[in-house]
C-alpha atoms as a PDB file:
ATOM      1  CA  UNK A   1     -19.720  18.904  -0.459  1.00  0.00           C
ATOM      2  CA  UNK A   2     -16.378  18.891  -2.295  1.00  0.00           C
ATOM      3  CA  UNK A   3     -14.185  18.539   0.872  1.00  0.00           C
ATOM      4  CA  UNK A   4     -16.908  15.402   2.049  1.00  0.00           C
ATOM      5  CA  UNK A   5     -16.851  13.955  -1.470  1.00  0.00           C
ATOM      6  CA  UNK A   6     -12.936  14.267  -1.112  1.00  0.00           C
ATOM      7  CA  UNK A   7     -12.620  12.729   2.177  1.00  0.00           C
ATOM      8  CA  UNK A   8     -14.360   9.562   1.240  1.00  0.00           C
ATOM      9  CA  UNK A   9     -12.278   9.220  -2.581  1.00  0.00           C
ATOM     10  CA  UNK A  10      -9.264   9.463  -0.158  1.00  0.00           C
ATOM     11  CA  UNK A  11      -9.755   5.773   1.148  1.00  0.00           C
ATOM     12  CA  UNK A  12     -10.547   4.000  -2.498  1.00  0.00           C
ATOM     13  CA  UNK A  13      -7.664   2.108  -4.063  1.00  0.00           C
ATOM     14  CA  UNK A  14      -6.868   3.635  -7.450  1.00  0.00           C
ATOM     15  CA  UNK A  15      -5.330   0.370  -8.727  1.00  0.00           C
ATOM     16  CA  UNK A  16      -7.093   0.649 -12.579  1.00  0.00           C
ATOM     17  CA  UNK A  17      -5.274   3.482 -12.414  1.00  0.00           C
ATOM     18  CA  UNK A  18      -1.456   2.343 -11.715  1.00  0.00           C
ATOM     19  CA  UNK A  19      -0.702  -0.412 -13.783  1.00  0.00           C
ATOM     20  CA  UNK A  20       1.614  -2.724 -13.712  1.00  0.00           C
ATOM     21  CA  UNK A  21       1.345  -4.341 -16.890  1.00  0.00           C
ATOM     22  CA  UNK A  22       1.492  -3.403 -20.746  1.00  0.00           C
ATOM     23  CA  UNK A  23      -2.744  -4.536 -21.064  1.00  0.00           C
ATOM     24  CA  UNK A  24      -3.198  -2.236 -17.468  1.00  0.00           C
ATOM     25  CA  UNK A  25      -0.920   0.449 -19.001  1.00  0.00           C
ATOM     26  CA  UNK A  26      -3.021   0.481 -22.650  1.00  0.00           C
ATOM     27  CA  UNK A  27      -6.407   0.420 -20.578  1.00  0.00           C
ATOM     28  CA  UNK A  28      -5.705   3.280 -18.639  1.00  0.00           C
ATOM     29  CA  UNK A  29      -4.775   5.047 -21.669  1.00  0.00           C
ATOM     30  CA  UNK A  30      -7.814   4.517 -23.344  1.00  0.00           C
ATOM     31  CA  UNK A  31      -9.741   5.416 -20.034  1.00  0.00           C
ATOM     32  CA  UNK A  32      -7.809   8.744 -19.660  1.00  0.00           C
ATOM     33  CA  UNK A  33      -8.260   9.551 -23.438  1.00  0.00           C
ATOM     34  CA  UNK A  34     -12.006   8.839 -23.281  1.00  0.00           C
ATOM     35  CA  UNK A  35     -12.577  10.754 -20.409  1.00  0.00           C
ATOM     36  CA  UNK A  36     -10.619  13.935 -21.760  1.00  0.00           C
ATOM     37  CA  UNK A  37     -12.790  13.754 -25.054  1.00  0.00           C
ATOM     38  CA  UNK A  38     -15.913  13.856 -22.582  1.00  0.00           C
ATOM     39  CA  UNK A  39     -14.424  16.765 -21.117  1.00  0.00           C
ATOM     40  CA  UNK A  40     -14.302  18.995 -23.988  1.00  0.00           C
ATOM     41  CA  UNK A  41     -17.943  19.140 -23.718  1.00  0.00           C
ATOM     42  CA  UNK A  42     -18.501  18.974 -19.873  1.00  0.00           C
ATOM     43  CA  UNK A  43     -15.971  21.426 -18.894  1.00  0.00           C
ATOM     44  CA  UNK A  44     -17.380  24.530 -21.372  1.00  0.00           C
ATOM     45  CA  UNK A  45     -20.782  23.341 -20.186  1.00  0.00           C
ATOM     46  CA  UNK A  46     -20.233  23.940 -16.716  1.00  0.00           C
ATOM     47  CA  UNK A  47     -18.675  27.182 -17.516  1.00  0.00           C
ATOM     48  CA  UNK A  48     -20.958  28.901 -19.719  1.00  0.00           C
ATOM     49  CA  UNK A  49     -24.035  27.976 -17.142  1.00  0.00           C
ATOM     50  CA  UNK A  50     -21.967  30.050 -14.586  1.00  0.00           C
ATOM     51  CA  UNK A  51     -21.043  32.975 -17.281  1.00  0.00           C
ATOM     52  CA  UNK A  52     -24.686  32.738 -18.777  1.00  0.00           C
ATOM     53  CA  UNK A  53     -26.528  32.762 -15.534  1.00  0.00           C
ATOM     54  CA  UNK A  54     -23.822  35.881 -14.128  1.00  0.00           C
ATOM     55  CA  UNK A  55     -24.726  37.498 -17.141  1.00  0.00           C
ATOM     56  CA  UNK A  56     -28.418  37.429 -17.384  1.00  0.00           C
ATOM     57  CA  UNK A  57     -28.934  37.659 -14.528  1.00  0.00           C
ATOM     58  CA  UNK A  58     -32.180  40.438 -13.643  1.00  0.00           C
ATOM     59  CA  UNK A  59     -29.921  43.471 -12.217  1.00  0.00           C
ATOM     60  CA  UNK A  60     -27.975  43.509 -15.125  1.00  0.00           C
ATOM     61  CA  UNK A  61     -29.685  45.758 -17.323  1.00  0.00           C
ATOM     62  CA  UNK A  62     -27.084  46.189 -20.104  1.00  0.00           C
ATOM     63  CA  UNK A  63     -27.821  42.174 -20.793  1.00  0.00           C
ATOM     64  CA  UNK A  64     -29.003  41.998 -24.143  1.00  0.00           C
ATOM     65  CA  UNK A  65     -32.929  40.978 -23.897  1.00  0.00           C
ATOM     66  CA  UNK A  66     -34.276  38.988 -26.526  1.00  0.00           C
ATOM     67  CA  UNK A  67     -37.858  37.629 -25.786  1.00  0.00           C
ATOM     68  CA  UNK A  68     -39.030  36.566 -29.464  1.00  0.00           C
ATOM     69  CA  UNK A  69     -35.244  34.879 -29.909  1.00  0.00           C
ATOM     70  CA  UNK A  70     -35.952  31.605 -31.502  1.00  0.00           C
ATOM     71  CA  UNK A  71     -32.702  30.142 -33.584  1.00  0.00           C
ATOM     72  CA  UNK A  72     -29.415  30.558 -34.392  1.00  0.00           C
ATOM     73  CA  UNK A  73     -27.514  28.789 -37.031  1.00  0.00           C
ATOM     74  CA  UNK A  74     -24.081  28.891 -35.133  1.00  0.00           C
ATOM     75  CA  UNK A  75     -25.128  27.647 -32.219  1.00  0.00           C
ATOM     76  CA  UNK A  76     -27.036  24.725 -33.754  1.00  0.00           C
ATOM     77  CA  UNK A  77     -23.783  24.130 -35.670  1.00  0.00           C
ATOM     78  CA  UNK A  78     -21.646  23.989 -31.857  1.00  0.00           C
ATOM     79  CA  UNK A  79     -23.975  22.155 -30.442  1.00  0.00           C
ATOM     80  CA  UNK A  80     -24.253  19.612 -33.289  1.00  0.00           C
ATOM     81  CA  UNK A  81     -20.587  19.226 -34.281  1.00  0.00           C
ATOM     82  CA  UNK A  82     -18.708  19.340 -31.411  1.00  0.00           C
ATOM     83  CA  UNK A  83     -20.516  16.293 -30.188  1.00  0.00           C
ATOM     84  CA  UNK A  84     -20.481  14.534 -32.923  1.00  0.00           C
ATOM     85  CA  UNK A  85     -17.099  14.612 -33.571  1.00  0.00           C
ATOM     86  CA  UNK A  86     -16.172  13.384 -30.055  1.00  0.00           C
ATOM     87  CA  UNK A  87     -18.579  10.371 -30.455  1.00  0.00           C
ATOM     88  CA  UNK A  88     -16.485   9.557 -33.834  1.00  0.00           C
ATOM     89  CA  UNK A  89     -13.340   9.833 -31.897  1.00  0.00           C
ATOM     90  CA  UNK A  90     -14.598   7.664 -29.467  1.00  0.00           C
ATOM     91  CA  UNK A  91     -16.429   5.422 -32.091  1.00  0.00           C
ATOM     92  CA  UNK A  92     -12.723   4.796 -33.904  1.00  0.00           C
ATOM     93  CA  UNK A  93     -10.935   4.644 -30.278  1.00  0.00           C
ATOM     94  CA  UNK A  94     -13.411   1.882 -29.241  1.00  0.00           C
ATOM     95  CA  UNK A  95     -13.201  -0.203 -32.828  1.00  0.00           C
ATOM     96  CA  UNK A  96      -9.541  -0.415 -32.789  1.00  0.00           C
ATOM     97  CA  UNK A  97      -9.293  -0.810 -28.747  1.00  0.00           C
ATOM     98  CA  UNK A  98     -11.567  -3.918 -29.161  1.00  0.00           C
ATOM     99  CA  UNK A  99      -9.022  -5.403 -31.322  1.00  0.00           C
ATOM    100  CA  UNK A 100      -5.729  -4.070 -29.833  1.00  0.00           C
ATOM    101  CA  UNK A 101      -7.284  -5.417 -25.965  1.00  0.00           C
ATOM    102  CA  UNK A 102      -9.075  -8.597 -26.983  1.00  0.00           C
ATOM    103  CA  UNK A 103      -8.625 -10.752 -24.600  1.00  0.00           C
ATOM    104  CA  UNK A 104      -8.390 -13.536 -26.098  1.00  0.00           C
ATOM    105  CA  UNK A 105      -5.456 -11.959 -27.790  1.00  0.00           C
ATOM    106  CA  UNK A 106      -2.195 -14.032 -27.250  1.00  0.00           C
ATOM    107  CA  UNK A 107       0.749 -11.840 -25.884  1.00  0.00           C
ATOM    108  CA  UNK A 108       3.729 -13.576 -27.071  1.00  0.00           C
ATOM    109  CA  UNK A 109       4.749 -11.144 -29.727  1.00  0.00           C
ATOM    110  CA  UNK A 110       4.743  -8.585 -26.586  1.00  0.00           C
ATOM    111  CA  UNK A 111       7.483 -10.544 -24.446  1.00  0.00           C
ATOM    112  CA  UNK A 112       9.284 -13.110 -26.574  1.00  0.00           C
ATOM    113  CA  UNK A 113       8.568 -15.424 -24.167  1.00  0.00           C
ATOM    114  CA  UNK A 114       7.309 -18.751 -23.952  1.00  0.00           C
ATOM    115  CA  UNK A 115       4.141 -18.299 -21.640  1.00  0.00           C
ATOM    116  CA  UNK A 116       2.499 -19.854 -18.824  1.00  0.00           C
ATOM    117  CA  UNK A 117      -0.584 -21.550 -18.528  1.00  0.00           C
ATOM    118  CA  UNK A 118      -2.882 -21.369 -15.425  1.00  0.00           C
ATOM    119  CA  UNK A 119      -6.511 -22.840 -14.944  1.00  0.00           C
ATOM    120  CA  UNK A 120      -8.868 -20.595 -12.667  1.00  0.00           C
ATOM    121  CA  UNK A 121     -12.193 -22.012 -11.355  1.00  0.00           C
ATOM    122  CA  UNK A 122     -14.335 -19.666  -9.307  1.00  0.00           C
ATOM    123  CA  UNK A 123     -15.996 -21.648  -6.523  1.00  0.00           C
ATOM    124  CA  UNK A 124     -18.345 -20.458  -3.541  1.00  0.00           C
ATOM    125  CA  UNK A 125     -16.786 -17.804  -2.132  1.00  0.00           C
ATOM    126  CA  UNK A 126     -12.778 -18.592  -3.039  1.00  0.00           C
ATOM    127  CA  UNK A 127     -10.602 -19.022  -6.662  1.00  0.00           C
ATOM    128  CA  UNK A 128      -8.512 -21.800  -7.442  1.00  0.00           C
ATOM    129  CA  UNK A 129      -5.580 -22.118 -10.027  1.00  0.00           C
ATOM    130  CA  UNK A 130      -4.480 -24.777 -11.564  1.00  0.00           C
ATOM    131  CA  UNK A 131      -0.779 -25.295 -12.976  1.00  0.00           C
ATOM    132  CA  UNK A 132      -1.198 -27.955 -15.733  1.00  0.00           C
ATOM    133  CA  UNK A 133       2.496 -27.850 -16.676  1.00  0.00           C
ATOM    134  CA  UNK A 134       3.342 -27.790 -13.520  1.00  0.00           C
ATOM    135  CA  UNK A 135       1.062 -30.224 -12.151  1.00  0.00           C
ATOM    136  CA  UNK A 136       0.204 -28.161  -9.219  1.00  0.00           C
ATOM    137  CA  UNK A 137      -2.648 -26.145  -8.126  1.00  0.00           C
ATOM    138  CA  UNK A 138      -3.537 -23.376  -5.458  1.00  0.00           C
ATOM    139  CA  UNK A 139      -6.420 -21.362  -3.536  1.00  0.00           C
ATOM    140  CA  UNK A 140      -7.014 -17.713  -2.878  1.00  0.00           C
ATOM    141  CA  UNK A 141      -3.039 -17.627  -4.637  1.00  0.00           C
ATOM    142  CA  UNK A 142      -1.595 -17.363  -7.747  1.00  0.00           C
ATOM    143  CA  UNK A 143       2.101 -16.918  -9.228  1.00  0.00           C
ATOM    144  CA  UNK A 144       4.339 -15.182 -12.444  1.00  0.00           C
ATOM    145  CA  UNK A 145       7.600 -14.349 -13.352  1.00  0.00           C
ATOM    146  CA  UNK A 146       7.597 -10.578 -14.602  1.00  0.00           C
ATOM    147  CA  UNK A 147       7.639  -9.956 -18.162  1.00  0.00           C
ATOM    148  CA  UNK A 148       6.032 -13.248 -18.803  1.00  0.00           C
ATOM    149  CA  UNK A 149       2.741 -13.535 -20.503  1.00  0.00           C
ATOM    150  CA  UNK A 150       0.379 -15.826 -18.792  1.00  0.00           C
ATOM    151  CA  UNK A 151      -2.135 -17.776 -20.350  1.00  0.00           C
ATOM    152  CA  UNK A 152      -5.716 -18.053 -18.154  1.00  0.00           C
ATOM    153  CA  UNK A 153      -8.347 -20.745 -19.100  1.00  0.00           C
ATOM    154  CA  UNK A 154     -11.630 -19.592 -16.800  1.00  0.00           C
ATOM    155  CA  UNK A 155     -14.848 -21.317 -15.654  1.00  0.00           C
ATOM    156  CA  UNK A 156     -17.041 -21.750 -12.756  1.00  0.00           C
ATOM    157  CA  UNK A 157     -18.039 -24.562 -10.590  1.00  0.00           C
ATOM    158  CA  UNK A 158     -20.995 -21.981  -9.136  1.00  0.00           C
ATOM    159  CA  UNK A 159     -22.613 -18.927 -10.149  1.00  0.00           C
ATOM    160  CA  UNK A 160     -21.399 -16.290 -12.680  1.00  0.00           C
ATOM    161  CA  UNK A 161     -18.169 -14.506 -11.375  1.00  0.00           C
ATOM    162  CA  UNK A 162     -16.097 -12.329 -12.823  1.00  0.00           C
ATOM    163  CA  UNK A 163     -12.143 -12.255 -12.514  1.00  0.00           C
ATOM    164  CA  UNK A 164     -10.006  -9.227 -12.201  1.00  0.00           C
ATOM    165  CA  UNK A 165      -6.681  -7.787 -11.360  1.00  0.00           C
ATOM    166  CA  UNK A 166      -6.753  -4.435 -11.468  1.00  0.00           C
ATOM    167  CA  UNK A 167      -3.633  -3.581 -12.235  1.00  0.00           C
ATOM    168  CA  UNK A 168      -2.437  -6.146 -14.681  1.00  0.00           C
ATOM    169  CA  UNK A 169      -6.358  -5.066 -16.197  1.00  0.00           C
ATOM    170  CA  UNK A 170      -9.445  -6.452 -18.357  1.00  0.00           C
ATOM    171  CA  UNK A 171     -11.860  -8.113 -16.055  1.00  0.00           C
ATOM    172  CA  UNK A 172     -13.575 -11.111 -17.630  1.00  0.00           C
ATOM    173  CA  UNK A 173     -16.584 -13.631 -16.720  1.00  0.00           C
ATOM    174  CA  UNK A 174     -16.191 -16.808 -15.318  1.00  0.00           C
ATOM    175  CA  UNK A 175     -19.270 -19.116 -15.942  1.00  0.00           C
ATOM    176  CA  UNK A 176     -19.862 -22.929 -15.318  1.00  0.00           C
ATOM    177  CA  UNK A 177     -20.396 -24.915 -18.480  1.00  0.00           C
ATOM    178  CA  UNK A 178     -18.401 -22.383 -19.984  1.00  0.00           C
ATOM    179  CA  UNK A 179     -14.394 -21.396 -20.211  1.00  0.00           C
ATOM    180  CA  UNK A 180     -13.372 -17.771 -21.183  1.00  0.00           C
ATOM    181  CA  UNK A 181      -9.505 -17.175 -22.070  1.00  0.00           C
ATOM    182  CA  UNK A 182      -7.222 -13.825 -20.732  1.00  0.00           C
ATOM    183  CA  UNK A 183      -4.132 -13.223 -21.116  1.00  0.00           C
ATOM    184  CA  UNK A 184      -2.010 -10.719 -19.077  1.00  0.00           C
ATOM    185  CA  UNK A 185       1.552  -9.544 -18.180  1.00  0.00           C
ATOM    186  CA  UNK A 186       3.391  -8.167 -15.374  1.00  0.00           C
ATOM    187  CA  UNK A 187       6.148  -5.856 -16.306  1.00  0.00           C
ATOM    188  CA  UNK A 188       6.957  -5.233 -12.862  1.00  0.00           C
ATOM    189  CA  UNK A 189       7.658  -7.221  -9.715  1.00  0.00           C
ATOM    190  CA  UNK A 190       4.936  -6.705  -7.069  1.00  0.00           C
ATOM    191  CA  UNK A 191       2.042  -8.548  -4.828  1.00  0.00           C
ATOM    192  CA  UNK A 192      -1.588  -7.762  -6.885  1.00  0.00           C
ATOM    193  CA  UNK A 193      -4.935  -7.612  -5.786  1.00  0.00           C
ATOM    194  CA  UNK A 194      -7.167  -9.883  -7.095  1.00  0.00           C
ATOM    195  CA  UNK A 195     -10.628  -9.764  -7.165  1.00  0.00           C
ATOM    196  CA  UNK A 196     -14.302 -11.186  -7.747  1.00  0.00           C
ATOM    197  CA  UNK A 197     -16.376  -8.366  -9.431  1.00  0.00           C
ATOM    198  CA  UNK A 198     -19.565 -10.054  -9.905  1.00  0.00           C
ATOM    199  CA  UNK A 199     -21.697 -10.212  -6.607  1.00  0.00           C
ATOM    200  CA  UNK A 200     -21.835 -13.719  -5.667  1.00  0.00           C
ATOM    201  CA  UNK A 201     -23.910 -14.387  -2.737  1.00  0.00           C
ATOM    202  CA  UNK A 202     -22.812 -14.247   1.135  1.00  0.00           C
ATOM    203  CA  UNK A 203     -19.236 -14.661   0.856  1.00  0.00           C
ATOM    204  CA  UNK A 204     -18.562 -12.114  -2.094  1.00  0.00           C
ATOM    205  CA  UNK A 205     -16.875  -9.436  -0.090  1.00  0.00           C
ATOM    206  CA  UNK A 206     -13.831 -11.913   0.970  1.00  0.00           C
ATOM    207  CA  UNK A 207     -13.288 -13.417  -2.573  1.00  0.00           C
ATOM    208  CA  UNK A 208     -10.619 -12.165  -2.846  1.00  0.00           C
ATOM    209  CA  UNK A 209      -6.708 -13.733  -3.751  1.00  0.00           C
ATOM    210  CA  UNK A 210      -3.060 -12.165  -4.261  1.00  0.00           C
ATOM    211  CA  UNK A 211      -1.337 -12.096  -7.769  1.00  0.00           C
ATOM    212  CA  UNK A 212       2.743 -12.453  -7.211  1.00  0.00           C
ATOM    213  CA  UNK A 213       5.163 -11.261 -10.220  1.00  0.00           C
ATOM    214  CA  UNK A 214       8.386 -12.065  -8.974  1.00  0.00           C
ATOM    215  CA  UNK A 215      11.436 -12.904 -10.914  1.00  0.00           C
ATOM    216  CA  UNK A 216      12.135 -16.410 -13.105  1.00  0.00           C
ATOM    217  CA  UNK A 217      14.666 -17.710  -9.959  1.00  0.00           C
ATOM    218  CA  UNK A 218      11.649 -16.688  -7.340  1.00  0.00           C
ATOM    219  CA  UNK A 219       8.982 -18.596  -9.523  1.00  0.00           C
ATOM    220  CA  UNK A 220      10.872 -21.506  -9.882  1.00  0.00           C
ATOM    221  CA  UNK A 221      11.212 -21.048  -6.051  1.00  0.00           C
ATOM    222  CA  UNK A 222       7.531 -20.717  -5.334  1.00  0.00           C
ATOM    223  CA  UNK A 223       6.923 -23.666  -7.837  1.00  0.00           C
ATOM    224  CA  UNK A 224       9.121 -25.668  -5.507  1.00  0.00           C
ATOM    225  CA  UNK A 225       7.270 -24.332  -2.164  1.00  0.00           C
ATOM    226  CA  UNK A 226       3.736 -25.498  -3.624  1.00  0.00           C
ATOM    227  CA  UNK A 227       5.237 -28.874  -4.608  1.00  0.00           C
ATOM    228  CA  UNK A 228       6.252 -29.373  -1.451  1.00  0.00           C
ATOM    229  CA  UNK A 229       2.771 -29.486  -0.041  1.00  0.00           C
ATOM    230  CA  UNK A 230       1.210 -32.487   1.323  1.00  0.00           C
ATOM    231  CA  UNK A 231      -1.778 -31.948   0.428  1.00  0.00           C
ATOM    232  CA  UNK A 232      -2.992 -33.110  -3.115  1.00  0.00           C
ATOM    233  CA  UNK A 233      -5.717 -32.309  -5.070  1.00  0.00           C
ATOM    234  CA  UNK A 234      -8.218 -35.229  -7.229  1.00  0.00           C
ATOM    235  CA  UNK A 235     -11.860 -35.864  -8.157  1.00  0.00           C
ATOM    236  CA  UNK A 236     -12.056 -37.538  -4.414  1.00  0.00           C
ATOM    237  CA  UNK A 237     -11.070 -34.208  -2.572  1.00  0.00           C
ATOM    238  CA  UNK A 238     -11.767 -31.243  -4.741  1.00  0.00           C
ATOM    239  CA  UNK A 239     -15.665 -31.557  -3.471  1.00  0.00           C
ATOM    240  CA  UNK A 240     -14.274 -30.889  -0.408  1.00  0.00           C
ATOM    241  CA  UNK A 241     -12.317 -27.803  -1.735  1.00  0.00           C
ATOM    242  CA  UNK A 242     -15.649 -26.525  -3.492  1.00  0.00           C
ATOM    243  CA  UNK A 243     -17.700 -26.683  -0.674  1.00  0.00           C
ATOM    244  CA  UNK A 244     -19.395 -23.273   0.307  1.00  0.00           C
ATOM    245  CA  UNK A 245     -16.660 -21.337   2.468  1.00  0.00           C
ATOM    246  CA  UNK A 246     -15.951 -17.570   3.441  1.00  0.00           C
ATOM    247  CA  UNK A 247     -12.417 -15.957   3.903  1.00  0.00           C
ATOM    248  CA  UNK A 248     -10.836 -19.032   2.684  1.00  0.00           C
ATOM    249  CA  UNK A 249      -6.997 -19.228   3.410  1.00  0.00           C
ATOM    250  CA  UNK A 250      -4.109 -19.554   0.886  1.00  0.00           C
ATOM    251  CA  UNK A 251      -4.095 -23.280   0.041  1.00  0.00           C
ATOM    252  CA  UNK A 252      -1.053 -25.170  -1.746  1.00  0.00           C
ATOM    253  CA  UNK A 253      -1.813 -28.563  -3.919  1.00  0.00           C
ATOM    254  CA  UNK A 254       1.498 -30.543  -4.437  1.00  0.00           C
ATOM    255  CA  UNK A 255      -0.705 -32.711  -6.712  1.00  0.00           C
ATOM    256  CA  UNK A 256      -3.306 -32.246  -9.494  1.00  0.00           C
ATOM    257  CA  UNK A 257      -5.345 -34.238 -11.108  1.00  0.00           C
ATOM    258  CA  UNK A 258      -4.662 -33.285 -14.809  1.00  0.00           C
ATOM    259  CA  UNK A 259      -8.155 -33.383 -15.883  1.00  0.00           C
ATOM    260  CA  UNK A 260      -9.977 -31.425 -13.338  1.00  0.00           C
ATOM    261  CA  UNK A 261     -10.757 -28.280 -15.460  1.00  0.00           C
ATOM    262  CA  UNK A 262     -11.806 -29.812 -17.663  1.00  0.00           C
ATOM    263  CA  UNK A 263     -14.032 -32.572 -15.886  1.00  0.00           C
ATOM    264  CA  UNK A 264     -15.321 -29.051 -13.751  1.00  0.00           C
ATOM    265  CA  UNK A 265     -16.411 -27.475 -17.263  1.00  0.00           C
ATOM    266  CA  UNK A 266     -17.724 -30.990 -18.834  1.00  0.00           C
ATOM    267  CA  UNK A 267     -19.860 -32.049 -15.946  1.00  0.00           C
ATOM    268  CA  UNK A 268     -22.268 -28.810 -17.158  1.00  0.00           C
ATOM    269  CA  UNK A 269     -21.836 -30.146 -20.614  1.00  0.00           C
ATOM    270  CA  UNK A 270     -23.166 -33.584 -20.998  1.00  0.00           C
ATOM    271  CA  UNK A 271     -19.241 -34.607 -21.237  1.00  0.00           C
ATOM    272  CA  UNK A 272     -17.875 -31.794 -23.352  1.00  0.00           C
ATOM    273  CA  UNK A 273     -15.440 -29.316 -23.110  1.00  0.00           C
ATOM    274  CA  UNK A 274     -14.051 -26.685 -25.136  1.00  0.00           C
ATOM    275  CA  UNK A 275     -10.913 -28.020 -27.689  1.00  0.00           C
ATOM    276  CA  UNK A 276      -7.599 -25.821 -27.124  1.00  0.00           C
ATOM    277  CA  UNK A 277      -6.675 -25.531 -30.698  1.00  0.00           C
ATOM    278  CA  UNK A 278     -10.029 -24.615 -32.566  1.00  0.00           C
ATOM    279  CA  UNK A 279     -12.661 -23.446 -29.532  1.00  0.00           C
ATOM    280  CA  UNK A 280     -14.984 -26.386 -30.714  1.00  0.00           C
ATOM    281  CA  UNK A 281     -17.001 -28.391 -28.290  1.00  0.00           C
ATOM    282  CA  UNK A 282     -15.553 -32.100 -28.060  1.00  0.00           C
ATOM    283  CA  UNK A 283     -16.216 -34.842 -25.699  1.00  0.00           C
ATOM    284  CA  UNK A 284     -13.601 -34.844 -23.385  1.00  0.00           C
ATOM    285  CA  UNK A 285     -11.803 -38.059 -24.710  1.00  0.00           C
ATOM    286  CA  UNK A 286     -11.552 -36.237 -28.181  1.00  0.00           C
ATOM    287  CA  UNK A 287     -10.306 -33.159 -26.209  1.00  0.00           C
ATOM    288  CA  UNK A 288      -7.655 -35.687 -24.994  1.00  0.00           C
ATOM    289  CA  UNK A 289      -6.370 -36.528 -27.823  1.00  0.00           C
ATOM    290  CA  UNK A 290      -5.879 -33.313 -29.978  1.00  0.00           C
ATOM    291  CA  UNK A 291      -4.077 -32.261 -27.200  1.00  0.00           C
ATOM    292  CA  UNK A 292      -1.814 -35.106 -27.433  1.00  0.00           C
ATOM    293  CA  UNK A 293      -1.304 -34.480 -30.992  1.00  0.00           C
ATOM    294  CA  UNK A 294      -0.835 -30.645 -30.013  1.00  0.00           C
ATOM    295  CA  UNK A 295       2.350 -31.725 -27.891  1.00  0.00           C
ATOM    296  CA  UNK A 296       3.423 -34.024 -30.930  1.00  0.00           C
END
């Protein structure tokens, strides 16, 4: 059992568990910790079943035999406090985690760095991120330079997703009507898995797309590669780019329409989309301008 059990654990990617990132690095911290705190319990209770049932066993007749045995006060104290000092551990590890790992949490104090801002839309069955500083967008493809926090606004032009990169960590929804914030580092250069984790129909199992940290002269390279694109990206094309599609190929968008996030989110919305500066629901043209006065 433990050699089968083995063999199949030996082809599962242990990404969660080799970070790349500071919010990867803290998560698998705090799943390490929590699962050594469980241990203290599951570890003695495995042995003592073994000792207890060696022990009592029927040959051995020099096993105390107690038949009227009812209570004990020290074992109702083990039992009792052990346990419930773990789940305060936990209970103080999880408060302060919540806060320290929001995800919503800007990470500018972690980098000193100005950071990036990138728009992800799940569609049916690919992702697509938009650049708005940039102006440029791309499918099933995404870029950073290391060591610089990026910004994600999230939504859905379909059904509920959920985004995740596994080793830059915290997965988070992705729903239409609806935009959801993250924001992530990678302290090291490398080429990421990302992922879907929400089961979204047929073409689930290829949603799928490739995080790049590279370094600030690479970006700025990439940047130039995607801008270089013929194809563009506006409210007359992108229904072809949401259209149902499996195993959909990295696509570059020289071109962006600067509103499409936002016209994505605010077509579930009567017209409204989420403001920037204080998460309040404004029609679109009111969106407009406090972000005008944000760049002022």
């Amino acid at each position: 059992m433990c050699l089968s059990s083995a063999a199949l654990l030996a082809g599962c990617d242990w990404d969660t568990l080799n970070p790349k990132g500071v919010i990867g690095a803290q998560e698998k911290s705090l799943i390490l910790t929590s699962t050594y705190a469980m241990l203290l319990v599951v570890i003695p209770v495995c042995i003592l079943t073994l000792v207890f049932a060696w022990h009592y066993r029927q040959s051995n007749t020099s096993a105390e035999y107690l038949p009227k045995w009812s209570h004990s006060n020290k074992i109702e104290v083990i039992i009792w406090a052990v346990p419930s000092l773990i789940i305060l551990f936990l209970a103080v590890l999880t408060y302060q985690t919540c806060h320290s790992l929001d995800p919503y949490k800007p990470l500018e104090a972690e980098a000193n760095v100005k950071p990036i801002h990138v728009e992800v839309v799940a569609l049916d069955w690919k992702w697509l991120f938009i650049y708005p500083d940039e102006g440029i967008a791309t499918v099933n493809q995404m870029a950073m330079p290391v060591n610089t926090p990026v910004d994600f606004r999230i939504t859905s032009d379909s059904v509920m997703n959920s985004f995740f990169i596994p080793q830059l960590g915290t997965m988070i929804y992705a729903m239409a009507g609806m935009q959801t914030q993250l924001h992530l580092i990678a302290n090291e250069a490398g080429d990421f898995q990302g992922e879907s984790s929400n089961f979204s129909g047929r073409g689930f199992s290829d949603m799928r797309f490739r995080a790049l940290a590279m370094p600030a002269d690479q970006y700025s390279a990439w940047v130039e590669k995607v801008k270089a694109s013929s194809e563009q990206l506006d409210s007359a094309s992108y229904p072809k780019l949401a259209a149902p599609s499996e195993a959909n190929p990295v696509e570059y968008f020289s071109h962006v329409d600067a509103t499409l996030f936002d016209d994505i989110v605010a077509k579930y919305n009567n017209g409204m989309v989420m403001d920037k500066s204080t998460g309040k629901m404004l029609h679109m043209q009111q969106s407009a301008m406090s972000d005008m006065n944000m760049k002022e």
